[in-house]
C-alpha atoms as a PDB file:
ATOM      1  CA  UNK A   1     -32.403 -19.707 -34.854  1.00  0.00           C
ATOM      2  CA  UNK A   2     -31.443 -16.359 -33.304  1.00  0.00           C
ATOM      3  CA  UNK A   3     -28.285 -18.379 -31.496  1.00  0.00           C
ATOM      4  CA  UNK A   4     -26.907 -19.244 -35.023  1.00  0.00           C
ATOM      5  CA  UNK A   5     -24.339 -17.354 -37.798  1.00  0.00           C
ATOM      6  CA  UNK A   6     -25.637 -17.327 -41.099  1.00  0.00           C
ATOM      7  CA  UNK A   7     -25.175 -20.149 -43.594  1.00  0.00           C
ATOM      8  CA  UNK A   8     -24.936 -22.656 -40.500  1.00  0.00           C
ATOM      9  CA  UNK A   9     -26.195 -25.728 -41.961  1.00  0.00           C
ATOM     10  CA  UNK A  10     -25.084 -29.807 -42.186  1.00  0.00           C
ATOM     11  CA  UNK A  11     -22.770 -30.801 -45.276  1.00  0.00           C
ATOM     12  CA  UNK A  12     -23.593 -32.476 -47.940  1.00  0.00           C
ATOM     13  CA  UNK A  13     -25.365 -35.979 -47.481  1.00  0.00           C
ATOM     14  CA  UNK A  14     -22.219 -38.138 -47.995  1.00  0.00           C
ATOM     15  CA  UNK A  15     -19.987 -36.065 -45.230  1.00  0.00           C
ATOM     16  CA  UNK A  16     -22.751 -36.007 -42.992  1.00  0.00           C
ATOM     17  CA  UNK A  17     -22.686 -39.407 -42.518  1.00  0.00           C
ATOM     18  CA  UNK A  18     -19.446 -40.120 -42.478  1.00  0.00           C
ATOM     19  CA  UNK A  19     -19.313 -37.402 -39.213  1.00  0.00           C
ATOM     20  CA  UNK A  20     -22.464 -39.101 -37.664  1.00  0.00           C
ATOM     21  CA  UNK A  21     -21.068 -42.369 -38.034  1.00  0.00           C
ATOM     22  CA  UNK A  22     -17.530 -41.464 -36.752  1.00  0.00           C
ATOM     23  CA  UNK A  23     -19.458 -38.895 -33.848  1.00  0.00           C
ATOM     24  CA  UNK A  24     -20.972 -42.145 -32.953  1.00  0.00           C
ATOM     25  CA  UNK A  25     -18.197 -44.180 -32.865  1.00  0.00           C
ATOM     26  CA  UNK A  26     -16.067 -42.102 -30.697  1.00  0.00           C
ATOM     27  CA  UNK A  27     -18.931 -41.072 -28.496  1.00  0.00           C
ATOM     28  CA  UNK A  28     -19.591 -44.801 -27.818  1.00  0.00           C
ATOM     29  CA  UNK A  29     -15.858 -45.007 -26.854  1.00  0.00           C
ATOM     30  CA  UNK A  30     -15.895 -42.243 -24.471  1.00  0.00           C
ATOM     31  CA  UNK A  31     -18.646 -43.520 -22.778  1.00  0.00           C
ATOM     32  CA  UNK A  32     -17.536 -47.334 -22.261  1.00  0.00           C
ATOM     33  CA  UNK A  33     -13.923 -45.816 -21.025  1.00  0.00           C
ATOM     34  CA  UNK A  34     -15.582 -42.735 -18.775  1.00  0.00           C
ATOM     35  CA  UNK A  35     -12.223 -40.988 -18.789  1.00  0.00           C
ATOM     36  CA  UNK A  36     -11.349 -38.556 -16.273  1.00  0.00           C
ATOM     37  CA  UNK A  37     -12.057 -34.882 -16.459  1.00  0.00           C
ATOM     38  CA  UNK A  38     -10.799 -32.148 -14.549  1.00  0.00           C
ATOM     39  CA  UNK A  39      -9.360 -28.372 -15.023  1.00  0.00           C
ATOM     40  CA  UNK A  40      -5.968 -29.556 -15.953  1.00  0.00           C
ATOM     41  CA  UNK A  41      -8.225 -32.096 -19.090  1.00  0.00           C
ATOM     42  CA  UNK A  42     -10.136 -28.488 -20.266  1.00  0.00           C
ATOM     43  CA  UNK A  43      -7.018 -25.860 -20.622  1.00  0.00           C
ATOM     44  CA  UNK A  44      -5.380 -29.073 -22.130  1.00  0.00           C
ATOM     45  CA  UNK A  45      -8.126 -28.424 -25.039  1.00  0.00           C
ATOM     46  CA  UNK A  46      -7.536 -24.836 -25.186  1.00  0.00           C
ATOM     47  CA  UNK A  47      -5.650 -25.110 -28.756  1.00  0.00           C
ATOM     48  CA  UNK A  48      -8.343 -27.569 -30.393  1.00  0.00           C
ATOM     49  CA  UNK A  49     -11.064 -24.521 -29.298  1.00  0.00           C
ATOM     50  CA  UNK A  50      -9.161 -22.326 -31.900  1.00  0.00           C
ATOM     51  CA  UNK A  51      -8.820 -25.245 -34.507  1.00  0.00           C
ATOM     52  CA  UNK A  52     -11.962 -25.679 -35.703  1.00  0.00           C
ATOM     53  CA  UNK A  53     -11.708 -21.862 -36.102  1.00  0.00           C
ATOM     54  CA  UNK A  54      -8.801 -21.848 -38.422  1.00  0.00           C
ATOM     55  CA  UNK A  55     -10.358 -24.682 -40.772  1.00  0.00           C
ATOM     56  CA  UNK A  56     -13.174 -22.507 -41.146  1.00  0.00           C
ATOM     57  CA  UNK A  57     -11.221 -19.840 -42.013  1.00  0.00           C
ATOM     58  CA  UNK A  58      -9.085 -22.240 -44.651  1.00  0.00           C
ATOM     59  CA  UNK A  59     -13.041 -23.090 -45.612  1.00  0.00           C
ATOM     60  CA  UNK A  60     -13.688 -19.385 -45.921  1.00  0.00           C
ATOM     61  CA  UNK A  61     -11.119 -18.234 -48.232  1.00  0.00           C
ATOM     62  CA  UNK A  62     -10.879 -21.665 -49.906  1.00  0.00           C
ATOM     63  CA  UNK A  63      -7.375 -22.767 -49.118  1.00  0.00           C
ATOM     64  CA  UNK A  64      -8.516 -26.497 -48.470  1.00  0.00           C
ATOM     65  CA  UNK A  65      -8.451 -29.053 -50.806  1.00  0.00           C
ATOM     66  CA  UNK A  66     -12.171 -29.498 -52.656  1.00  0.00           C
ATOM     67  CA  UNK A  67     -12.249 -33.564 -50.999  1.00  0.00           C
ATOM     68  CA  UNK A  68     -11.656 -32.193 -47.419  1.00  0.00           C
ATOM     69  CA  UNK A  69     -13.745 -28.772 -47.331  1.00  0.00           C
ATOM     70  CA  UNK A  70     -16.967 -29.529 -46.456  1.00  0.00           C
ATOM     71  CA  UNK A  71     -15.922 -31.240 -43.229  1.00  0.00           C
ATOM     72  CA  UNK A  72     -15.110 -27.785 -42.293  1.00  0.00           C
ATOM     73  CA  UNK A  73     -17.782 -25.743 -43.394  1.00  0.00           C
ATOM     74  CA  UNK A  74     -20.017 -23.579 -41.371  1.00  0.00           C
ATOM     75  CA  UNK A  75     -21.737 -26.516 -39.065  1.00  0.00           C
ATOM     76  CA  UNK A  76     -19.665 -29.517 -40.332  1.00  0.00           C
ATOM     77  CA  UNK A  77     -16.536 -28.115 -38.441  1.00  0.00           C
ATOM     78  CA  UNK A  78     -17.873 -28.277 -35.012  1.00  0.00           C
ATOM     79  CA  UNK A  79     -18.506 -32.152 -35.324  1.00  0.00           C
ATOM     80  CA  UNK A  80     -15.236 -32.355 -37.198  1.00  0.00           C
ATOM     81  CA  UNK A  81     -13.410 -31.106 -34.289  1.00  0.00           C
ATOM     82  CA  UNK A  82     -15.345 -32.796 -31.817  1.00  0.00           C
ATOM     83  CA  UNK A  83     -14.151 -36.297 -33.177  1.00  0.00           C
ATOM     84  CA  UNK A  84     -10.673 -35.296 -33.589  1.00  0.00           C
ATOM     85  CA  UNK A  85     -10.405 -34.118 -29.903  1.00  0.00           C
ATOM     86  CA  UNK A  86     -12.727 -37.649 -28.951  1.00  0.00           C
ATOM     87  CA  UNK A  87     -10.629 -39.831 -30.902  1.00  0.00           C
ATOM     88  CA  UNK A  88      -7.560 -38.013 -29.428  1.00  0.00           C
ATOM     89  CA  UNK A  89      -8.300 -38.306 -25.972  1.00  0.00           C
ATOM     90  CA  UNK A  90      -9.526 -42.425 -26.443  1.00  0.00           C
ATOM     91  CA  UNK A  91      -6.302 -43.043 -27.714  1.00  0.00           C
ATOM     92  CA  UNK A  92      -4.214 -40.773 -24.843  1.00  0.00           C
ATOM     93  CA  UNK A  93      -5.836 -42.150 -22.269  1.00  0.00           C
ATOM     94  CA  UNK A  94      -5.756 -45.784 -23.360  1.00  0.00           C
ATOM     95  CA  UNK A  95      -2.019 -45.296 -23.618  1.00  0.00           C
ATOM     96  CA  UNK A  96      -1.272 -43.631 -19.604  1.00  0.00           C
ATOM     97  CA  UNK A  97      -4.678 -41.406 -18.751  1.00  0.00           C
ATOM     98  CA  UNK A  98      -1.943 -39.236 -16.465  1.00  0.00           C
ATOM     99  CA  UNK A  99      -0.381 -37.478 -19.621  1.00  0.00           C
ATOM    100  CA  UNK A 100      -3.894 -36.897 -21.071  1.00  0.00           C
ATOM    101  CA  UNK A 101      -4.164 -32.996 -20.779  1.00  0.00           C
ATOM    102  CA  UNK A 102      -0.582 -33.123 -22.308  1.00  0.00           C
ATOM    103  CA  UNK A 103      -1.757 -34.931 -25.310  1.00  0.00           C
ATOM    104  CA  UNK A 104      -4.456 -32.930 -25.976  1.00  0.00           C
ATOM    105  CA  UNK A 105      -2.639 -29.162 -25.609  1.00  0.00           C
ATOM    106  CA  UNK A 106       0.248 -31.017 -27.704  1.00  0.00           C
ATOM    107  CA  UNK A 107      -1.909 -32.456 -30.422  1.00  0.00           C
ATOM    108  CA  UNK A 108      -4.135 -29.825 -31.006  1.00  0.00           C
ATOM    109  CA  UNK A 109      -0.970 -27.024 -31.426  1.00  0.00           C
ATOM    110  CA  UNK A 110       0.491 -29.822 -33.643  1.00  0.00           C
ATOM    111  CA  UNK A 111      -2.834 -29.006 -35.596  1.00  0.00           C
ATOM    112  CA  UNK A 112      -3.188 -25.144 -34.983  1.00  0.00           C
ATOM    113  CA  UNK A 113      -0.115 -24.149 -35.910  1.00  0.00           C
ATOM    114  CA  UNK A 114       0.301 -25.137 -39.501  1.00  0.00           C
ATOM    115  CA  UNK A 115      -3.676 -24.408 -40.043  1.00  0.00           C
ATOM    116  CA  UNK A 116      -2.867 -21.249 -38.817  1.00  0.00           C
ATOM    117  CA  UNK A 117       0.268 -20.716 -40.684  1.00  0.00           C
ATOM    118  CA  UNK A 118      -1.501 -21.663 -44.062  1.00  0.00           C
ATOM    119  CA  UNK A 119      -4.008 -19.291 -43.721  1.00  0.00           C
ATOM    120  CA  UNK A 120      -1.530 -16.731 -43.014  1.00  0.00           C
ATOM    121  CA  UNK A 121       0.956 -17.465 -45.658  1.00  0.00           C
ATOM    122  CA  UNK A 122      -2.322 -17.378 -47.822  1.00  0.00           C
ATOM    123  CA  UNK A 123      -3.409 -13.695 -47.014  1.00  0.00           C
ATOM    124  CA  UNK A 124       0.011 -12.779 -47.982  1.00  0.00           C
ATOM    125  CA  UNK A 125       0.918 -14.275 -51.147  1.00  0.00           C
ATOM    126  CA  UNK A 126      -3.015 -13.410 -52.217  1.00  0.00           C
ATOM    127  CA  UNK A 127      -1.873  -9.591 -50.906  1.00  0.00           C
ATOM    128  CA  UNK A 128      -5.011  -9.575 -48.522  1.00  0.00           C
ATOM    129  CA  UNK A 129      -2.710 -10.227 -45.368  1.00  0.00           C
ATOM    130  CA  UNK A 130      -3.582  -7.034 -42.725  1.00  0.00           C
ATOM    131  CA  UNK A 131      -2.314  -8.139 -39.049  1.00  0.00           C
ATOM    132  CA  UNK A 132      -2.734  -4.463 -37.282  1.00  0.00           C
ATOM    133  CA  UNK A 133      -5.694  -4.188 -36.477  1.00  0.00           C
ATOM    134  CA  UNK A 134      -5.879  -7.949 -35.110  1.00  0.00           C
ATOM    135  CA  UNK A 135      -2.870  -7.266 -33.066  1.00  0.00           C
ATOM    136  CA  UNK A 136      -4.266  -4.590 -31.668  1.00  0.00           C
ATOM    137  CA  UNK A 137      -7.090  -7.081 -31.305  1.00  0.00           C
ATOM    138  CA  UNK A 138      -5.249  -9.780 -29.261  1.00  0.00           C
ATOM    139  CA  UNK A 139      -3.317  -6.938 -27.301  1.00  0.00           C
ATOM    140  CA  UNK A 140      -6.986  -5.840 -25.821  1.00  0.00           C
ATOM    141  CA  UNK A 141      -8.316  -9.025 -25.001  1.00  0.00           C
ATOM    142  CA  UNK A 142      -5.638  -9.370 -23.052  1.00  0.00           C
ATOM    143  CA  UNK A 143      -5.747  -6.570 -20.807  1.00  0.00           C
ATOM    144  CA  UNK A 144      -9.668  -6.568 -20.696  1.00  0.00           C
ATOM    145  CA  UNK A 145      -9.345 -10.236 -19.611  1.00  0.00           C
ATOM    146  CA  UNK A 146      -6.896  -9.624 -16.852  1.00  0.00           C
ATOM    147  CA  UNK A 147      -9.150  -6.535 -15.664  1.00  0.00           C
ATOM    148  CA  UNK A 148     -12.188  -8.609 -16.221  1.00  0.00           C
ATOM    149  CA  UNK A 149     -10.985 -11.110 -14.060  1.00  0.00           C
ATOM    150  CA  UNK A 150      -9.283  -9.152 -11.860  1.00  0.00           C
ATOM    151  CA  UNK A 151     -12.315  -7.183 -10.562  1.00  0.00           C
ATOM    152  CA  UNK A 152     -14.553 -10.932 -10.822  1.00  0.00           C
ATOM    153  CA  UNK A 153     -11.520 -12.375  -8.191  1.00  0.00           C
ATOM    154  CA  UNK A 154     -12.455  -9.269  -5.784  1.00  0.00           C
ATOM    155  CA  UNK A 155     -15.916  -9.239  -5.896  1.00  0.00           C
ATOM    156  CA  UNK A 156     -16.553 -12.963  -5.786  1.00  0.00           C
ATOM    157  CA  UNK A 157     -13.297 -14.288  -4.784  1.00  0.00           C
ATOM    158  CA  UNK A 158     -14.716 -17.773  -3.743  1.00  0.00           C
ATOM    159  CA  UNK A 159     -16.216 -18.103  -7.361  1.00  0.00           C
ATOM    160  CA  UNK A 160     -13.096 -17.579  -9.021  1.00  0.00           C
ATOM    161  CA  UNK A 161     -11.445 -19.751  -7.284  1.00  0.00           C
ATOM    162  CA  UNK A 162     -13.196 -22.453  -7.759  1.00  0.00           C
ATOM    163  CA  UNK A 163     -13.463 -22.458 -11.481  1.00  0.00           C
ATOM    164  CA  UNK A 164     -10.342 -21.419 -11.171  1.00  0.00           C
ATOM    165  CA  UNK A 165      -8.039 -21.884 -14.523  1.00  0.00           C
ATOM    166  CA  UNK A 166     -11.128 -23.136 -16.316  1.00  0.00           C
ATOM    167  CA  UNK A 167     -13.194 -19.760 -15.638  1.00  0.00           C
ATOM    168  CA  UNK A 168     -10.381 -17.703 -16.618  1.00  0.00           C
ATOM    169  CA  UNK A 169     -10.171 -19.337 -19.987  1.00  0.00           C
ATOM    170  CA  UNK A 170     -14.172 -18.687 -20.267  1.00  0.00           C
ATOM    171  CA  UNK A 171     -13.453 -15.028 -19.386  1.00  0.00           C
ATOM    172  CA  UNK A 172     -10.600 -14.676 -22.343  1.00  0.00           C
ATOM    173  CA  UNK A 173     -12.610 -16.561 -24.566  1.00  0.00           C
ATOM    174  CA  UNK A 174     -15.709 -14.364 -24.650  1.00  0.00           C
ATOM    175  CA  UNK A 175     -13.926 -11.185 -24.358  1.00  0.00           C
ATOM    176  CA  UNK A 176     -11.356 -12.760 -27.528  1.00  0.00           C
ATOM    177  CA  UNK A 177     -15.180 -13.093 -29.044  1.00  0.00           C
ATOM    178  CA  UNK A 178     -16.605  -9.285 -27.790  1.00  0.00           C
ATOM    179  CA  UNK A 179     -13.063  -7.374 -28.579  1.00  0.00           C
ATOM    180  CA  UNK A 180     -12.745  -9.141 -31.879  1.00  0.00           C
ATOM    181  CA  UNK A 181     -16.115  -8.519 -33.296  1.00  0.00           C
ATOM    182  CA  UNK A 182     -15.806  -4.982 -32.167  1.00  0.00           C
ATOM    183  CA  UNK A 183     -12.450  -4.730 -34.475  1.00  0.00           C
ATOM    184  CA  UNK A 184     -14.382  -5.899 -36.608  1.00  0.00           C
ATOM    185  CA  UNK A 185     -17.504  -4.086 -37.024  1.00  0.00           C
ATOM    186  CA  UNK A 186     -15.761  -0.173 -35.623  1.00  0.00           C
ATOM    187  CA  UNK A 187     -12.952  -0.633 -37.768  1.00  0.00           C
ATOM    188  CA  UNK A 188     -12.868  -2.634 -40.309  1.00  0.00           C
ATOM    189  CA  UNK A 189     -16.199  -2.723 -41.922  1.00  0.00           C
ATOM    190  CA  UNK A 190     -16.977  -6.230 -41.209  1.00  0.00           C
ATOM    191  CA  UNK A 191     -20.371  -7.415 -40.701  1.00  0.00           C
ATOM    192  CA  UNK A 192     -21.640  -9.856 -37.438  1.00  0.00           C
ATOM    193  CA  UNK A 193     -23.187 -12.760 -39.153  1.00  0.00           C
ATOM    194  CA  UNK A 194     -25.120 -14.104 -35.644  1.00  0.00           C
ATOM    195  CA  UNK A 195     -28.520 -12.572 -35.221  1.00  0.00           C
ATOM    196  CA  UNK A 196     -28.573 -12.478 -31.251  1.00  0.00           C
ATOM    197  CA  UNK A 197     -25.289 -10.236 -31.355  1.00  0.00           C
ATOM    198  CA  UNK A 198     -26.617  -8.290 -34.290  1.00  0.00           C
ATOM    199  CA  UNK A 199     -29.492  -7.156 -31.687  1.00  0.00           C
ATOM    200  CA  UNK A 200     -27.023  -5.617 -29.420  1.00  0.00           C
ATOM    201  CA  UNK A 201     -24.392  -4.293 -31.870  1.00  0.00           C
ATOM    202  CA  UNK A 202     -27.492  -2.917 -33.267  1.00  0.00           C
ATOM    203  CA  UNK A 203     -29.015  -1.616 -30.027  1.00  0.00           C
ATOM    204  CA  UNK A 204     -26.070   0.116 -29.479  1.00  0.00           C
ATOM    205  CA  UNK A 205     -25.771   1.681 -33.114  1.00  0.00           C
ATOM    206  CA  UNK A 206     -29.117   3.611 -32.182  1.00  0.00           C
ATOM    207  CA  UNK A 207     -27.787   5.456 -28.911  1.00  0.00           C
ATOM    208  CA  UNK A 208     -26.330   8.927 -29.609  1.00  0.00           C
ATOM    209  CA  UNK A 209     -22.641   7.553 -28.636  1.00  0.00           C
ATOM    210  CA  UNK A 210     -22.492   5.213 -31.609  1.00  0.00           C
ATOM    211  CA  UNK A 211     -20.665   8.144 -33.836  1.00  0.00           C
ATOM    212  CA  UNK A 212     -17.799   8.941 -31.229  1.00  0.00           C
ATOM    213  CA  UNK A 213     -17.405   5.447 -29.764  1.00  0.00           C
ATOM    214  CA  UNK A 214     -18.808   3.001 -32.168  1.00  0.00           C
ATOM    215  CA  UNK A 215     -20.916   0.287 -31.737  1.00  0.00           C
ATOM    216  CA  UNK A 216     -18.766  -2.771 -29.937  1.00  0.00           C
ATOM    217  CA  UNK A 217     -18.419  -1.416 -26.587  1.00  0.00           C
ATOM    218  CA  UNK A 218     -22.097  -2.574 -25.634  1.00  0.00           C
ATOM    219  CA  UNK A 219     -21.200  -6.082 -26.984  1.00  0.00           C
ATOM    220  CA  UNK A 220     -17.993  -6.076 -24.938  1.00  0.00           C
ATOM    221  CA  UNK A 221     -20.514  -5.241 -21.767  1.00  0.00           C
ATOM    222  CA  UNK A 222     -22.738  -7.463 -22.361  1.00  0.00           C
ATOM    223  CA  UNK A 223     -20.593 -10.653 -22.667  1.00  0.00           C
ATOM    224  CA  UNK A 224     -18.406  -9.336 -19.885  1.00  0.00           C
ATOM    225  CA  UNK A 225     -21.406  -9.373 -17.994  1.00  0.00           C
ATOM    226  CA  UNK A 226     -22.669 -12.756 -19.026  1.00  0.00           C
ATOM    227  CA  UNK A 227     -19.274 -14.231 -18.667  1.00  0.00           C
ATOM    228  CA  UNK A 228     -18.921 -13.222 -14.939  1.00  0.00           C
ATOM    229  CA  UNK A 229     -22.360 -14.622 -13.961  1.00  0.00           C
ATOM    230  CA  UNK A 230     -21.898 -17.543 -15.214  1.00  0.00           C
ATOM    231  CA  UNK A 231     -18.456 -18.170 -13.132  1.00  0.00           C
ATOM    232  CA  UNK A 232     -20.376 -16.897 -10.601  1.00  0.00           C
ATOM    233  CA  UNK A 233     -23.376 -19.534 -11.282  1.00  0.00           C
ATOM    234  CA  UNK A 234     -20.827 -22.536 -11.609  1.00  0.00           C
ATOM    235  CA  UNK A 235     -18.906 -22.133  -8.151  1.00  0.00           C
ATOM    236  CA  UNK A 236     -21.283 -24.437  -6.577  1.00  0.00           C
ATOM    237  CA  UNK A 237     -21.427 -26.929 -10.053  1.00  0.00           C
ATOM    238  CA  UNK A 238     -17.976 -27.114 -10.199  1.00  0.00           C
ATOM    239  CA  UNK A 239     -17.545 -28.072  -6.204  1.00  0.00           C
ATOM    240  CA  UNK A 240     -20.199 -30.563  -6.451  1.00  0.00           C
ATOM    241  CA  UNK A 241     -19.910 -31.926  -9.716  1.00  0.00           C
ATOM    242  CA  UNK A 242     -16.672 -31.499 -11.290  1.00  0.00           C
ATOM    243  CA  UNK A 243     -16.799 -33.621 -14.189  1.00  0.00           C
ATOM    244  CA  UNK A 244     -20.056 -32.141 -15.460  1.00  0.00           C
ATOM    245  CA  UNK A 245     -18.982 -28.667 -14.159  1.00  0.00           C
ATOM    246  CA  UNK A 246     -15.582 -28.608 -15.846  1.00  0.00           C
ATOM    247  CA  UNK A 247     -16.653 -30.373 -19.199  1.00  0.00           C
ATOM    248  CA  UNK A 248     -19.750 -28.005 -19.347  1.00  0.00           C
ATOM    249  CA  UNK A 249     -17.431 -24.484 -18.391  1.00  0.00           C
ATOM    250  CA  UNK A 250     -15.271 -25.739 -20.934  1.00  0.00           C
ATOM    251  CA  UNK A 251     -18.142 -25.609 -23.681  1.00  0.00           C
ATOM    252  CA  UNK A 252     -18.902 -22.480 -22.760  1.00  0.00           C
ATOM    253  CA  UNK A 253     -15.392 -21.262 -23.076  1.00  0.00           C
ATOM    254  CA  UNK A 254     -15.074 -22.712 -26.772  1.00  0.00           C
ATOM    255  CA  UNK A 255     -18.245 -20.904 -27.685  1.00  0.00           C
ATOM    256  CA  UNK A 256     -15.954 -17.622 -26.752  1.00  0.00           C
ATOM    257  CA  UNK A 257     -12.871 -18.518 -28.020  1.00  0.00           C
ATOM    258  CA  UNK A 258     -13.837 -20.442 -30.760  1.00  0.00           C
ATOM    259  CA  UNK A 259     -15.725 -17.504 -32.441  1.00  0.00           C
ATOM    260  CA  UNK A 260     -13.232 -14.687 -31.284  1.00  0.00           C
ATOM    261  CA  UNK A 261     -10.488 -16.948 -32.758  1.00  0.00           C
ATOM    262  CA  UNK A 262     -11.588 -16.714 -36.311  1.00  0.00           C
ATOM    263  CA  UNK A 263     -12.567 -13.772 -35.894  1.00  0.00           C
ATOM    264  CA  UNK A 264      -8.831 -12.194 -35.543  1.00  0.00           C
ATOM    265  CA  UNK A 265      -7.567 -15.477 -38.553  1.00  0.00           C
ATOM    266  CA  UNK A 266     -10.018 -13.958 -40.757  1.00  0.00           C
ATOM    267  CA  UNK A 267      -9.809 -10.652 -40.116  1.00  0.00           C
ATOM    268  CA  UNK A 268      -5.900 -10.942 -40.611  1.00  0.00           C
ATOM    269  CA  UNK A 269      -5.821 -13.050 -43.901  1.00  0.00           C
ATOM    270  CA  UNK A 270      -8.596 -10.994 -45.872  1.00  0.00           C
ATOM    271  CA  UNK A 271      -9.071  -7.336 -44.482  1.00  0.00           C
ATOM    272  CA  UNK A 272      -6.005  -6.166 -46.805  1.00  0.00           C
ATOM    273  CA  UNK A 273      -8.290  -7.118 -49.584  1.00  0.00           C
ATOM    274  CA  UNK A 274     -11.286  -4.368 -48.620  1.00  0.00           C
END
């Protein structure tokens, strides 16, 4: 599928199951309980959107332990996460639903930051550690996010403010993903392992800018684009349906982030080693 990375695939038999069974489990619980969601529930998750990432990239340069890795291999991770952040929020909300968001943004940097740590101390005692070019990276996204949504507030203020913190975190999610593969691919030589954004990185590779300006700009465009018509698209969602508005802006937002996450983890721990 064209929406896919490379090696996406289940794990083996045994882990599958284990994930169905537990996916199951949880999902049952969420629907019995029908827990509250709202902006405050989805920027809550922000952290758990980048841990998934930073298993993979433990999976990647094979700092997990040979029992645990396959729950966080290239399509096992996203189901892996997804139960964590289920089971989480069943137990949070069982306890006092009102510190939910809370729990979740607590939990899930009690999980990032060591993951994340790991994989750094990792790149550096393996001599492949290279943080520049990610910095520069991070730095980037953050200024093309605030002009993104800057200019999206002006031209469609009423959009913006409706998906209000949510949208912004779908805005700096995707442009984490654009800026990130950019770095990436212009500088550092990495490939882009999903086919659809192969097509455009390799649309732009054939106009007569690619040797002066690279390749990544068009990417950046292009999501930037997508991004902004879709917060445009869910102003009306949101006001009418804000459960299924929020939850499904928030998915969209971990598609971003999640990818644009490891992206800069990766790119940080191994690029020393090229």
């Amino acid at each position: 599928m064209v929406l896919l990375p490379a090696g996406f695939g289940p794990p083996p038999l045994p882990y599958l199951v284990v994930l169905v069974i537990a996916a199951v489990g949880v999902g049952y619980g969420l629907l019995r309980r029908r827990p509250s969601v709202g902006a405050r529930h989805i920027v809550g998750l922000t952290p758990w959107m980048a841990v998934g990432s930073a298993l993979h990239v433990l999976y990647a340069i094979e700092g997990l332990p040979s029992i645990l890795a396959p729950f966080a291999g290239t399509g096992a991770v996203y189901l892996t996460t997804a139960v964590i952040v289920g089971a989480v929020w069943l137990v949070a909300d069982r306890l006092d639903p009102t510190t939910v968001p809370a729990a979740l943004a607590a939990t899930g940097l009690a999980v990032l930051v060591p993951a994340g740590g790991f994989a750094l101390y990792l790149g550096m005692t393996r001599g492949t550690l290279a943080p520049y070019w990610p910095a520069v990276g991070a730095v980037a996204t953050i200024a093309v996010t605030a002009a993104a949504w800057l200019t999206l507030r002006w031209l469609r203020p009423a959009a913006t403010a409706a998906t209000g913190r949510v949208g912004l975190v779908a805005v700096f999610g995707h442009t984490l993903d654009a800026v990130s593969t950019t770095v990436g691919v212009d500088v550092l030589g990495f490939g882009e392992r999903t086919p659809l954004s192969r097509v455009i990185l390799e649309a732009a590779a054939a106009l007569p800018t690619a040797d002066a300006i690279g390749t990544g700009w068009l990417f950046v465009l292009v999501k930037l684009g997508v991004v902004g018509g879709v917060i445009v698209l869910f102003r009306d969602y949101v006001e009418d349906e804000p459960t299924e508005g929020y939850l499904l802006l928030g998915l969209i937002a971990a598609v971003g982030l999640g990818p644009g996450f490891h992206n800069l983890l990766l790119f940080t721990v191994t690029a020393g080693g090229l």
